[in-house]
C-alpha atoms as a PDB file:
ATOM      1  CA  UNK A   1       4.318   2.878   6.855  1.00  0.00           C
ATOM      2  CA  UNK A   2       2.018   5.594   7.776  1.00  0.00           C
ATOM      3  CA  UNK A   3       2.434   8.003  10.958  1.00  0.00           C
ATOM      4  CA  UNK A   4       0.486   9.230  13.480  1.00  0.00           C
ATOM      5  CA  UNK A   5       0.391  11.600  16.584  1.00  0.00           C
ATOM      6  CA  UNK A   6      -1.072  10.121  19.190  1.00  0.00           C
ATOM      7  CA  UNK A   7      -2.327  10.367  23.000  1.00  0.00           C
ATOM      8  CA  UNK A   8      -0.732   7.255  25.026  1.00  0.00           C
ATOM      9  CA  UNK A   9      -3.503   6.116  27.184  1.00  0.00           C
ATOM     10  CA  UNK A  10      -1.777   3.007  28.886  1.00  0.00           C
ATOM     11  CA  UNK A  11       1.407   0.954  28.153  1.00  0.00           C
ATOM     12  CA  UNK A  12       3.413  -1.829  29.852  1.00  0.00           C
ATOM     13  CA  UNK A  13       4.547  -5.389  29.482  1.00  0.00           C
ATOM     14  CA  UNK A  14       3.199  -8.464  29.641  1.00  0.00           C
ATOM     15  CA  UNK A  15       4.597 -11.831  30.472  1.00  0.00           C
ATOM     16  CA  UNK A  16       2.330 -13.985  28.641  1.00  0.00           C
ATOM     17  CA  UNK A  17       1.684 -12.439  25.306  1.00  0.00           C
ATOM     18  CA  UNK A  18       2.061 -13.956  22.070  1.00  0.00           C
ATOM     19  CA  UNK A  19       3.588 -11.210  19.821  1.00  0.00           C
ATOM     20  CA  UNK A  20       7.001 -10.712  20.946  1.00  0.00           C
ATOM     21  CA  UNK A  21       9.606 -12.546  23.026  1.00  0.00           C
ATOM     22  CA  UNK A  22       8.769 -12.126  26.956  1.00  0.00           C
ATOM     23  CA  UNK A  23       7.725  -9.330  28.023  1.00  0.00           C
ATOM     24  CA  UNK A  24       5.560  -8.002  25.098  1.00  0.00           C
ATOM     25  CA  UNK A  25       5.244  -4.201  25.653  1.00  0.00           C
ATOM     26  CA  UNK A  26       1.803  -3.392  25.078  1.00  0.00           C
ATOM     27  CA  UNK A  27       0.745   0.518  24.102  1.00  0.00           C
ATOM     28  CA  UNK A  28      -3.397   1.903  24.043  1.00  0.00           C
ATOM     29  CA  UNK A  29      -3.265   4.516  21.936  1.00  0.00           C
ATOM     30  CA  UNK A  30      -5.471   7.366  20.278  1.00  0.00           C
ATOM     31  CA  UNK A  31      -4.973   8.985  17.191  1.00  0.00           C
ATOM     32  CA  UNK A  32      -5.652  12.856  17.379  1.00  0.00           C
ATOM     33  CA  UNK A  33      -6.545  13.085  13.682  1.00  0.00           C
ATOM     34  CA  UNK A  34      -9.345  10.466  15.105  1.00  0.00           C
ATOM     35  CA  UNK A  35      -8.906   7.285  12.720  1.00  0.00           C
ATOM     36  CA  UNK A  36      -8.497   5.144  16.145  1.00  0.00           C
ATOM     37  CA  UNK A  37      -9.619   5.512  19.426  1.00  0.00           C
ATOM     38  CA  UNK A  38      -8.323   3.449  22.474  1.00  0.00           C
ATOM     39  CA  UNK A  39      -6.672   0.850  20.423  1.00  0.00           C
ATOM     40  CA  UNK A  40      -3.952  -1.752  21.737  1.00  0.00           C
ATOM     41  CA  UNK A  41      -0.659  -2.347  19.721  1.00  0.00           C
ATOM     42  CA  UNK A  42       2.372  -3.651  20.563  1.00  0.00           C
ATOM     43  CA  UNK A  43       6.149  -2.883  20.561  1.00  0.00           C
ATOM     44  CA  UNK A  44       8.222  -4.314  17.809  1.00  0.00           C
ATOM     45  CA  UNK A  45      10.949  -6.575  18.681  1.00  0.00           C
ATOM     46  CA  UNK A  46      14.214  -4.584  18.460  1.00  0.00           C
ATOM     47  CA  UNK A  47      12.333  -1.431  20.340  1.00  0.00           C
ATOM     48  CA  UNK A  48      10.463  -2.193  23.437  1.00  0.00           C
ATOM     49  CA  UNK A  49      12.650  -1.163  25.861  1.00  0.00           C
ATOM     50  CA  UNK A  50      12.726   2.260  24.221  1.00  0.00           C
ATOM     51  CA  UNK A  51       9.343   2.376  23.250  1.00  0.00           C
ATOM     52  CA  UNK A  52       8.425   1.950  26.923  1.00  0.00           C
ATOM     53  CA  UNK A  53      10.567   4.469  27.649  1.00  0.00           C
ATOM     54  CA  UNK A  54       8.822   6.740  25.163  1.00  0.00           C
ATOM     55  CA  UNK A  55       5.541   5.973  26.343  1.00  0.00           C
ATOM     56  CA  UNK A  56       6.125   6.530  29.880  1.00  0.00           C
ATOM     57  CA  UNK A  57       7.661   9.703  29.667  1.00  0.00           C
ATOM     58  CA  UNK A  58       4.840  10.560  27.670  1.00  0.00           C
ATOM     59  CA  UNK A  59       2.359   9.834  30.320  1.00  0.00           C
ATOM     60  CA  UNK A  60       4.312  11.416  32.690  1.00  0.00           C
ATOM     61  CA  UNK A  61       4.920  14.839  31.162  1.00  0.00           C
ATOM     62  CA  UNK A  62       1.088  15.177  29.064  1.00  0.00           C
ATOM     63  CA  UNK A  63       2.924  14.763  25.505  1.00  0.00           C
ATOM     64  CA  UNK A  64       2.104  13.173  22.756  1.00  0.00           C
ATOM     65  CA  UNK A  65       4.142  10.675  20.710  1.00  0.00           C
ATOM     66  CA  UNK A  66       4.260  10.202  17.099  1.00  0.00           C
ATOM     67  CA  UNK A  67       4.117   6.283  16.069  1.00  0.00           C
ATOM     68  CA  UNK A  68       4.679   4.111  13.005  1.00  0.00           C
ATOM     69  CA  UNK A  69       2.273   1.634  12.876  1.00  0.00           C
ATOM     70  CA  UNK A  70       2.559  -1.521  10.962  1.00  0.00           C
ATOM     71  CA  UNK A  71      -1.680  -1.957  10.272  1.00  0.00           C
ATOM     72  CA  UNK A  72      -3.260   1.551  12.435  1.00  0.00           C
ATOM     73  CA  UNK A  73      -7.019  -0.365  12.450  1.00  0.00           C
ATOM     74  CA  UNK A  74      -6.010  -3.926  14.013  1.00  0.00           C
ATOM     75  CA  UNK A  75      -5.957  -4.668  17.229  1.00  0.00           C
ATOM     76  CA  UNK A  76      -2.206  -5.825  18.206  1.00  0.00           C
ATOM     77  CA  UNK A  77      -0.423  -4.452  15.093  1.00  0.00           C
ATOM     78  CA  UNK A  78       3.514  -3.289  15.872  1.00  0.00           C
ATOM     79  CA  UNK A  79       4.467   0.083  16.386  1.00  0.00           C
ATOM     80  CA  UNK A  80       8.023   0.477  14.872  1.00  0.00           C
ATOM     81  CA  UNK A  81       8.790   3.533  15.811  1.00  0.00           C
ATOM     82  CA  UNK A  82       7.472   6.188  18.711  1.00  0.00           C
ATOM     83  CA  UNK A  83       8.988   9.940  19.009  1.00  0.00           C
ATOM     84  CA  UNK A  84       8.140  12.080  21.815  1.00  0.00           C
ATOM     85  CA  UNK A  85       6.615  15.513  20.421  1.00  0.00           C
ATOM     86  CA  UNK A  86       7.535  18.898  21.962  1.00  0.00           C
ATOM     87  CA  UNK A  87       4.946  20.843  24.019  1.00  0.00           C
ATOM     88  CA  UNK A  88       4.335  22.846  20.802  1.00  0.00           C
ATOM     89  CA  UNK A  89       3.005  19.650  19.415  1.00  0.00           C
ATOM     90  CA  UNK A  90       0.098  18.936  21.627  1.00  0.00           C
ATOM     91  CA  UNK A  91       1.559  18.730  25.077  1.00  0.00           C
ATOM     92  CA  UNK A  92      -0.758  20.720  26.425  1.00  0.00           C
ATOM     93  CA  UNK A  93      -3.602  18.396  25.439  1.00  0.00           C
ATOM     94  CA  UNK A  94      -5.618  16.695  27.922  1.00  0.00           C
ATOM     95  CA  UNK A  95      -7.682  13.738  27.910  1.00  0.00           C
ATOM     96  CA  UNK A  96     -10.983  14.901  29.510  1.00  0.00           C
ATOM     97  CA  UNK A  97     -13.298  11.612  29.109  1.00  0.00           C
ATOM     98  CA  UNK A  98     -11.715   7.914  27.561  1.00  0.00           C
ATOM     99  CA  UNK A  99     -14.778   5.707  28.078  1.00  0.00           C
ATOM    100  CA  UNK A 100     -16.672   2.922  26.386  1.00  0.00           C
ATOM    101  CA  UNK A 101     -20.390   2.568  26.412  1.00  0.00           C
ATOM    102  CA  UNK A 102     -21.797  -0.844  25.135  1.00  0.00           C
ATOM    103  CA  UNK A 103     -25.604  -1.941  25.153  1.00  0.00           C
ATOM    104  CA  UNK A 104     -27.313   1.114  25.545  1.00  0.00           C
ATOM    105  CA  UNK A 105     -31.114   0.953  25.444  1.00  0.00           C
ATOM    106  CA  UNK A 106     -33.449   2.762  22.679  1.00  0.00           C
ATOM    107  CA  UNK A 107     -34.504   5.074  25.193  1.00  0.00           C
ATOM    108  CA  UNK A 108     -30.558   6.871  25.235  1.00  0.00           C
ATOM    109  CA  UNK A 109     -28.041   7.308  27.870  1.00  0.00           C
ATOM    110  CA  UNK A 110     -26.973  10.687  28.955  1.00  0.00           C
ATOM    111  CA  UNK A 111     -23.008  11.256  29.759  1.00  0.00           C
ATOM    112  CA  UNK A 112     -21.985  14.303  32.245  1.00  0.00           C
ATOM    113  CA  UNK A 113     -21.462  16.749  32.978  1.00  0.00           C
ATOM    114  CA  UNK A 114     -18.575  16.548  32.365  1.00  0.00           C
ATOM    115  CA  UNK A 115     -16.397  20.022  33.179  1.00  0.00           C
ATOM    116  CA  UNK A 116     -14.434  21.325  30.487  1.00  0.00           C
ATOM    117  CA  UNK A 117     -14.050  24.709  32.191  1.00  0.00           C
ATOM    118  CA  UNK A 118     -10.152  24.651  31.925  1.00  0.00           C
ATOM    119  CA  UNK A 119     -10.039  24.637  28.026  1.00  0.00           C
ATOM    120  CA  UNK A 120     -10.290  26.956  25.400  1.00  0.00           C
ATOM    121  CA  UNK A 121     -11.001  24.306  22.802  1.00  0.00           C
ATOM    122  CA  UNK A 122     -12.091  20.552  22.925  1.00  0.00           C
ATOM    123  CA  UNK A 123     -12.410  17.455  20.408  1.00  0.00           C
ATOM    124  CA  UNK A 124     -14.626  14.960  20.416  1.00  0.00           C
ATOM    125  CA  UNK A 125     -14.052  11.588  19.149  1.00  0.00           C
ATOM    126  CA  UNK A 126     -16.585   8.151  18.838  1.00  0.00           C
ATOM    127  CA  UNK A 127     -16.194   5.153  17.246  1.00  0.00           C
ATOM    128  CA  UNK A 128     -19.589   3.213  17.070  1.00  0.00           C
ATOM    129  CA  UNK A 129     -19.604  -0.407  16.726  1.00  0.00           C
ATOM    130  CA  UNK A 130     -22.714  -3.136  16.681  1.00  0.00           C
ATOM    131  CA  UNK A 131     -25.565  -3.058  14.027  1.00  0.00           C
ATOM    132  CA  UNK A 132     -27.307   0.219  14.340  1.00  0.00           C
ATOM    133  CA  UNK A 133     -26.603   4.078  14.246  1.00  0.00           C
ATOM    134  CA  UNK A 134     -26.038   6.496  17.386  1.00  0.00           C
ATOM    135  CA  UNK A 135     -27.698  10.135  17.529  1.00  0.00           C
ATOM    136  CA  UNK A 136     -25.638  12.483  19.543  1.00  0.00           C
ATOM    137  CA  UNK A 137     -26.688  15.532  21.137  1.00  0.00           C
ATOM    138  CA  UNK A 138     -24.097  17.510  22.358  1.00  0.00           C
ATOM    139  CA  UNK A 139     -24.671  20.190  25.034  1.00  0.00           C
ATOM    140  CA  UNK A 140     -22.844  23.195  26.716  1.00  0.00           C
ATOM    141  CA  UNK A 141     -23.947  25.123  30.027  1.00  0.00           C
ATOM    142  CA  UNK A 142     -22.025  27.751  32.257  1.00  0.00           C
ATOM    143  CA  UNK A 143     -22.003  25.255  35.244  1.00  0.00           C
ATOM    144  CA  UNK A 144     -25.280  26.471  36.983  1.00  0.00           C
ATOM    145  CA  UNK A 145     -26.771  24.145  39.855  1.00  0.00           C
ATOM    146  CA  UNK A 146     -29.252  22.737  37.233  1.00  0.00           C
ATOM    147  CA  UNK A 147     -27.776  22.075  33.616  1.00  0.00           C
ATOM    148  CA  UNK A 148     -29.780  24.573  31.692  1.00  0.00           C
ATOM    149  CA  UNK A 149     -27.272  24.669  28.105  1.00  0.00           C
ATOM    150  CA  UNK A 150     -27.790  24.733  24.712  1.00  0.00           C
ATOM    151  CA  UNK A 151     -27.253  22.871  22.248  1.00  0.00           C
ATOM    152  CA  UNK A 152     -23.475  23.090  20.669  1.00  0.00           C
ATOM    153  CA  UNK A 153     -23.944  20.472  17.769  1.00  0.00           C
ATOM    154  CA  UNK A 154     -26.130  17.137  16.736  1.00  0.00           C
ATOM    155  CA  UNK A 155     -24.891  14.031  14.434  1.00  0.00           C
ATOM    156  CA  UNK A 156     -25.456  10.586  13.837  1.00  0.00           C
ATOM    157  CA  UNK A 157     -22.906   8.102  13.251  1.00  0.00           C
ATOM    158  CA  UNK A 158     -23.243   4.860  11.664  1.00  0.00           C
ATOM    159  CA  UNK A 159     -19.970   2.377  12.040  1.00  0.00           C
ATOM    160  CA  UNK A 160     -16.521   4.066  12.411  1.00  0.00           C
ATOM    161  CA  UNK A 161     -15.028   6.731  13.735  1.00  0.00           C
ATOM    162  CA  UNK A 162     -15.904  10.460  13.626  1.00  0.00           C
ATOM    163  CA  UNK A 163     -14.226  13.623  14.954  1.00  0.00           C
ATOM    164  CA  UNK A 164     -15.050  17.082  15.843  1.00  0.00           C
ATOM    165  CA  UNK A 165     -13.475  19.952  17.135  1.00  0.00           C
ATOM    166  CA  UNK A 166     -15.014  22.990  19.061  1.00  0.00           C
ATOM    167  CA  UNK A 167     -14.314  26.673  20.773  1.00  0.00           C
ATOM    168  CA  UNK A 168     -15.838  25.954  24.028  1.00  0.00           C
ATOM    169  CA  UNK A 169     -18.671  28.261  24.732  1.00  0.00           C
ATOM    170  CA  UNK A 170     -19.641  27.283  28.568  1.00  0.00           C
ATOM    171  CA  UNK A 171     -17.917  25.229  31.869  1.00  0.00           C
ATOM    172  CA  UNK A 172     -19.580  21.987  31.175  1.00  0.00           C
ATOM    173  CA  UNK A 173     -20.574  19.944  28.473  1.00  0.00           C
ATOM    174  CA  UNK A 174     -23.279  16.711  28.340  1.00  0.00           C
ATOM    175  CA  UNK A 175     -23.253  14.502  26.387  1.00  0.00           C
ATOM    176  CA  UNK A 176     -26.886  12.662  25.066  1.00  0.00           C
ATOM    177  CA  UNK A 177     -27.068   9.372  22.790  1.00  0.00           C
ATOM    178  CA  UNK A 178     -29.525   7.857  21.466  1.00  0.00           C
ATOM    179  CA  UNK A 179     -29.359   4.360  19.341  1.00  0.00           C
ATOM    180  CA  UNK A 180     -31.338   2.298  16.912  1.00  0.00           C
ATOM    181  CA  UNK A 181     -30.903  -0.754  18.389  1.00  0.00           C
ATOM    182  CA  UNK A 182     -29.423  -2.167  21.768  1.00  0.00           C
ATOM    183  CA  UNK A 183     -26.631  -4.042  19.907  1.00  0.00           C
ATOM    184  CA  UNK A 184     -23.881  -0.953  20.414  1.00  0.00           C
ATOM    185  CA  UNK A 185     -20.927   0.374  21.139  1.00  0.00           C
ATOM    186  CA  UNK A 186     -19.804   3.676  21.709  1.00  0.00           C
ATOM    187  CA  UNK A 187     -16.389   4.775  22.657  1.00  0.00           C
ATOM    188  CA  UNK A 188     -15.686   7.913  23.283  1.00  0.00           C
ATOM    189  CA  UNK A 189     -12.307  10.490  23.594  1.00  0.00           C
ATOM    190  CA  UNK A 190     -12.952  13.819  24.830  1.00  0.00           C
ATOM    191  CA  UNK A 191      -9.787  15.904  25.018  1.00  0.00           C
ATOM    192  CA  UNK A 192      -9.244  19.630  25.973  1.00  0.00           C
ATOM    193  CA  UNK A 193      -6.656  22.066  25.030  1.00  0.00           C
END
């Protein structure tokens, strides 16, 4: 069963799920190696109550958690097992932008700025569904009144998930995209460390 460290963006129960006696414990998670990005699992059976407790505390305190996860890529596939990691781990990792972007026209969509000002490094995660590629332009400026940057890198991604990190050079960073077609999806984790 393979293991990853992850960011827990939401958690709770619900009363009228399928996958586990009342409540199912529900968990959005993101992987910070960047194979998933604001995915739902669920709790296994003989954990929840801990595994809430996991997750909450790691909300609360900025951790990260390591999971076991039954199937990583499926939508409401168990998590077996959840550890809170120490600070050393990643606790001082920030989630700076957790946003999906669907339907964009031809013509692009511009993102930011967003401030990244408080970090000495940031990653950037997408994972692009529909039936096209997305260009990205990403950009970096020291925060004057008009966002006058330069450029601090340019990909495109065709379905799935892709992940780079960078030493921030400048206060805020925008974010340009630009796809084939206007049958997309583009969600994006920025986090800042």
């Amino acid at each position: 069963m393979p293991f990853f460290s992850c960011t827990v963006n939401e958690i709770g129960p619900a009363a009228d799920g399928t996958e586990t006696a009342d409540p199912v414990i529900y968990i959005n998670l993101t992987d910070t190696g960047g194979s998933f990005v604001n995915q739902w699992f669920y709790a296994a059976e003989n954990s929840k109550a801990q595994v809430l407790s996991v997750g909450l505390a790691a909300i609360s305190t900025n951790r990260q958690v390591e999971v076991a996860i039954n199937t990583p890529n499926v939508p409401y596939s168990s998590v077996t097992r959840m550890y809170l990691l120490g600070s050393e781990f990643g606790g001082g990792t920030k989630v700076v932008l957790n946003q999906s972007f669907d339907g964009m026209p031809t013509s692009g969509k511009n993102v930011g700025p967003i401030d990244i000002s408080a970090f000495a490094k940031i990653r950037f995660s997408v994972t692009v569904n529909g039936s096209g590629n997305i260009q990205f332009y990403l950009l970096s400026s020291w925060g004057t009144p008009a966002f006058i940057g330069w450029q601090l890198d340019n990909f495109t991604v065709d379905l799935g998930t892709f992940t780079r990190t960078y030493d921030v050079a400048g206060t805020q960073l925008l974010i340009q995209m630009i796809p084939s077609d206007s049958n997309n999806q583009a969600i994006i984790g920025i986090f800042g460390n």
